[in-house]
C-alpha atoms as a PDB file:
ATOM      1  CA  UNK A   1     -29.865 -35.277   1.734  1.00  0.00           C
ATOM      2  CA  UNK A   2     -27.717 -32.645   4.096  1.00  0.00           C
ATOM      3  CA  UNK A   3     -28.949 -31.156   7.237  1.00  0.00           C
ATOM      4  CA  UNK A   4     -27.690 -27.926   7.369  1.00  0.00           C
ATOM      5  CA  UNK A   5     -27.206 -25.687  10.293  1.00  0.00           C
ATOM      6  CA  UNK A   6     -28.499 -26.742  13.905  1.00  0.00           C
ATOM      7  CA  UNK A   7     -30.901 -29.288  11.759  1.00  0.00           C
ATOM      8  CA  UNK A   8     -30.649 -33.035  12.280  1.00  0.00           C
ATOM      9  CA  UNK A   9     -32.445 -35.558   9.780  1.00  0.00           C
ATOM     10  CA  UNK A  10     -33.712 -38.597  11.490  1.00  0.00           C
ATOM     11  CA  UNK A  11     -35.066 -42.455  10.420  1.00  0.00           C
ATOM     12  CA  UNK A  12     -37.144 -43.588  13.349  1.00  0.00           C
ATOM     13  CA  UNK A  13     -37.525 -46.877  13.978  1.00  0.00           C
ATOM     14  CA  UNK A  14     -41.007 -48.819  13.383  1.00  0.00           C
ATOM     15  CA  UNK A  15     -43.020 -49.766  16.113  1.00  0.00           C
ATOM     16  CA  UNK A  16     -43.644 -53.672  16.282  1.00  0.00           C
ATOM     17  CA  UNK A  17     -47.207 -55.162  15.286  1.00  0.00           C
ATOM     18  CA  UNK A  18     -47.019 -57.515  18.201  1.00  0.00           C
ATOM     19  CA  UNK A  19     -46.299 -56.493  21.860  1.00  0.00           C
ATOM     20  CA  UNK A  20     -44.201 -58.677  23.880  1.00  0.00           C
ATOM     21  CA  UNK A  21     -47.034 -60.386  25.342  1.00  0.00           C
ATOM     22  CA  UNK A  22     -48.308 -61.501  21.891  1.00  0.00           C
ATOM     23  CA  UNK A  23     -51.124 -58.840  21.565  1.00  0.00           C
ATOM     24  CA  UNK A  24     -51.395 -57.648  17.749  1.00  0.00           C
ATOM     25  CA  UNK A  25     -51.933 -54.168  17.654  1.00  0.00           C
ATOM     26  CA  UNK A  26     -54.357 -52.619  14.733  1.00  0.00           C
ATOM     27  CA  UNK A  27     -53.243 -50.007  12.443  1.00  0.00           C
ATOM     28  CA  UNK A  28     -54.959 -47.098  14.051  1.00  0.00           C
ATOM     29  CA  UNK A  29     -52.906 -47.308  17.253  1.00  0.00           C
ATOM     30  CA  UNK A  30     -49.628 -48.222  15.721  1.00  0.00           C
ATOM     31  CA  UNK A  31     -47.791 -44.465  16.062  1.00  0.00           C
ATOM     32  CA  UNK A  32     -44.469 -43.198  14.695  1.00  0.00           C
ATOM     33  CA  UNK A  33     -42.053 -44.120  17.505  1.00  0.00           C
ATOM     34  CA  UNK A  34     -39.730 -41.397  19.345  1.00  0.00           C
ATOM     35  CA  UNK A  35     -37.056 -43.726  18.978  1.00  0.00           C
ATOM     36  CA  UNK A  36     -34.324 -42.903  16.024  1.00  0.00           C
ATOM     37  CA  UNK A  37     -31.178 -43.247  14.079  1.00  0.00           C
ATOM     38  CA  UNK A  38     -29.507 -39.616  13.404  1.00  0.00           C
ATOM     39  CA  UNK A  39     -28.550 -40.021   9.380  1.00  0.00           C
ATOM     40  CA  UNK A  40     -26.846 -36.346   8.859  1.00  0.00           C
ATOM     41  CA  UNK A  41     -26.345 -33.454  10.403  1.00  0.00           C
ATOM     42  CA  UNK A  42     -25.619 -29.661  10.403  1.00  0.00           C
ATOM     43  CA  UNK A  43     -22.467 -28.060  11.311  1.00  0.00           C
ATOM     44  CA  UNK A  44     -23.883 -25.819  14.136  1.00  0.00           C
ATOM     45  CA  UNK A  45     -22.938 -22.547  14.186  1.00  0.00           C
ATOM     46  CA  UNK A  46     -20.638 -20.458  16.263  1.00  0.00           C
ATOM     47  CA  UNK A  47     -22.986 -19.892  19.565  1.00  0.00           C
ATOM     48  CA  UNK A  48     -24.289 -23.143  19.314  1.00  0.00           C
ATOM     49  CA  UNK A  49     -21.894 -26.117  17.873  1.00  0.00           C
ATOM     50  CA  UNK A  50     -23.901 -29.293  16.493  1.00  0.00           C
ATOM     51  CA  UNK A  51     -23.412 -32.140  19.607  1.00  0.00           C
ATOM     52  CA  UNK A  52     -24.714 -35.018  17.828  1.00  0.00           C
ATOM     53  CA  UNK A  53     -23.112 -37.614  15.033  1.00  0.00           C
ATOM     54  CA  UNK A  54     -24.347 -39.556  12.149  1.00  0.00           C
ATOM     55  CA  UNK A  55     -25.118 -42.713  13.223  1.00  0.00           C
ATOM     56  CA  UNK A  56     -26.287 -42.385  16.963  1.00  0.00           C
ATOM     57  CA  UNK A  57     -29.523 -43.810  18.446  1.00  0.00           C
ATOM     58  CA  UNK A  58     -31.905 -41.346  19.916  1.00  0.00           C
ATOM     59  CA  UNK A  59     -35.264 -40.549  21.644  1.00  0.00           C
ATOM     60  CA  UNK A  60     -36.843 -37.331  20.434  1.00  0.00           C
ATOM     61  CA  UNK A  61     -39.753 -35.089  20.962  1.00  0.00           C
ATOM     62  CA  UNK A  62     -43.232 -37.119  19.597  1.00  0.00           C
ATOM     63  CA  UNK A  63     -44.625 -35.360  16.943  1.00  0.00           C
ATOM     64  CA  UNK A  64     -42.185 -32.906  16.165  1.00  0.00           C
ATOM     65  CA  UNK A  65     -40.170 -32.159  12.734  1.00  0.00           C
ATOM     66  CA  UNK A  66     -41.051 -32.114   9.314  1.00  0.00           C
ATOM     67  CA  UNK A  67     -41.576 -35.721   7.636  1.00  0.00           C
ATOM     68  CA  UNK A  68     -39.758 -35.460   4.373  1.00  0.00           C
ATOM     69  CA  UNK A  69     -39.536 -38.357   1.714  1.00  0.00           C
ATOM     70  CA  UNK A  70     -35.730 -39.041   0.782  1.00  0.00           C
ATOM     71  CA  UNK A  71     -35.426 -42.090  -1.934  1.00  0.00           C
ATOM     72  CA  UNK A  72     -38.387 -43.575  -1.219  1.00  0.00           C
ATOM     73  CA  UNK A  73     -38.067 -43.636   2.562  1.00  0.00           C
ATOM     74  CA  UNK A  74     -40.207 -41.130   5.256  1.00  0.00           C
ATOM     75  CA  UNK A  75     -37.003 -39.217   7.770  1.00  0.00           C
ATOM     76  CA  UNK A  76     -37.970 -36.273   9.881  1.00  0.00           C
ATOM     77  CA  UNK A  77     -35.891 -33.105   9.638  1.00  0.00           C
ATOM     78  CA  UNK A  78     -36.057 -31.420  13.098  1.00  0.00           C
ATOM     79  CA  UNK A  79     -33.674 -28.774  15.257  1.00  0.00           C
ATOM     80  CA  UNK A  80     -31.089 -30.834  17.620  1.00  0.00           C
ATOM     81  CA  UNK A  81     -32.846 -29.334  20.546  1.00  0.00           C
ATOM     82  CA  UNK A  82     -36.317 -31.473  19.869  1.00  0.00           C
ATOM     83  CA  UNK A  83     -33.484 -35.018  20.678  1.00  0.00           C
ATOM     84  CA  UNK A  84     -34.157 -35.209  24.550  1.00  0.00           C
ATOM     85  CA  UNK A  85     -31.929 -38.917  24.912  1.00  0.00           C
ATOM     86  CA  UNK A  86     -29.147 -40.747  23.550  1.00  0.00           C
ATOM     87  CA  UNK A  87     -27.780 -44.314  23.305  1.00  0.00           C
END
């Protein structure tokens, strides 16, 4: 799957069942995390060039982008602007 455009296609990363303090957490609070791996990207266009790269860690806006199914595994295709932190 290609991003086109100012789009950017992202994997987030699961959220842990267990906190660091050993407290399980139930399925109803477990959320999709805002943390995520960039796995394509658009080319931009001339008034406003793509800044990001295949392969960088980011933070992005909760709940934002469309969740698409690509071979079997959920990504969310969202505009660059919605990343708000990088690695």
């Amino acid at each position: 799957m290609q991003a086109l455009l100012n789009q950017v296609i992202l994997k987030s990363f699961e959220i842990e069942g267990v906190t660091s303090g050993g407290i399980i957490l139930p399925d109803s609070i477990k959320r999709r995390s805002s943390k995520a791996e960039i796995i394509s990207v658009g080319k931009g266009t001339k008034k406003r060039p793509m800044i990001w790269e295949k392969g960088q860690i980011v933070h992005h806006v909760k709940n934002h982008g469309t969740e698409v199914i690509d071979n079997g595994e959920k990504v969310y295709l969202m505009d660059m602007d919605a990343i708000i932190a990088y690695y």
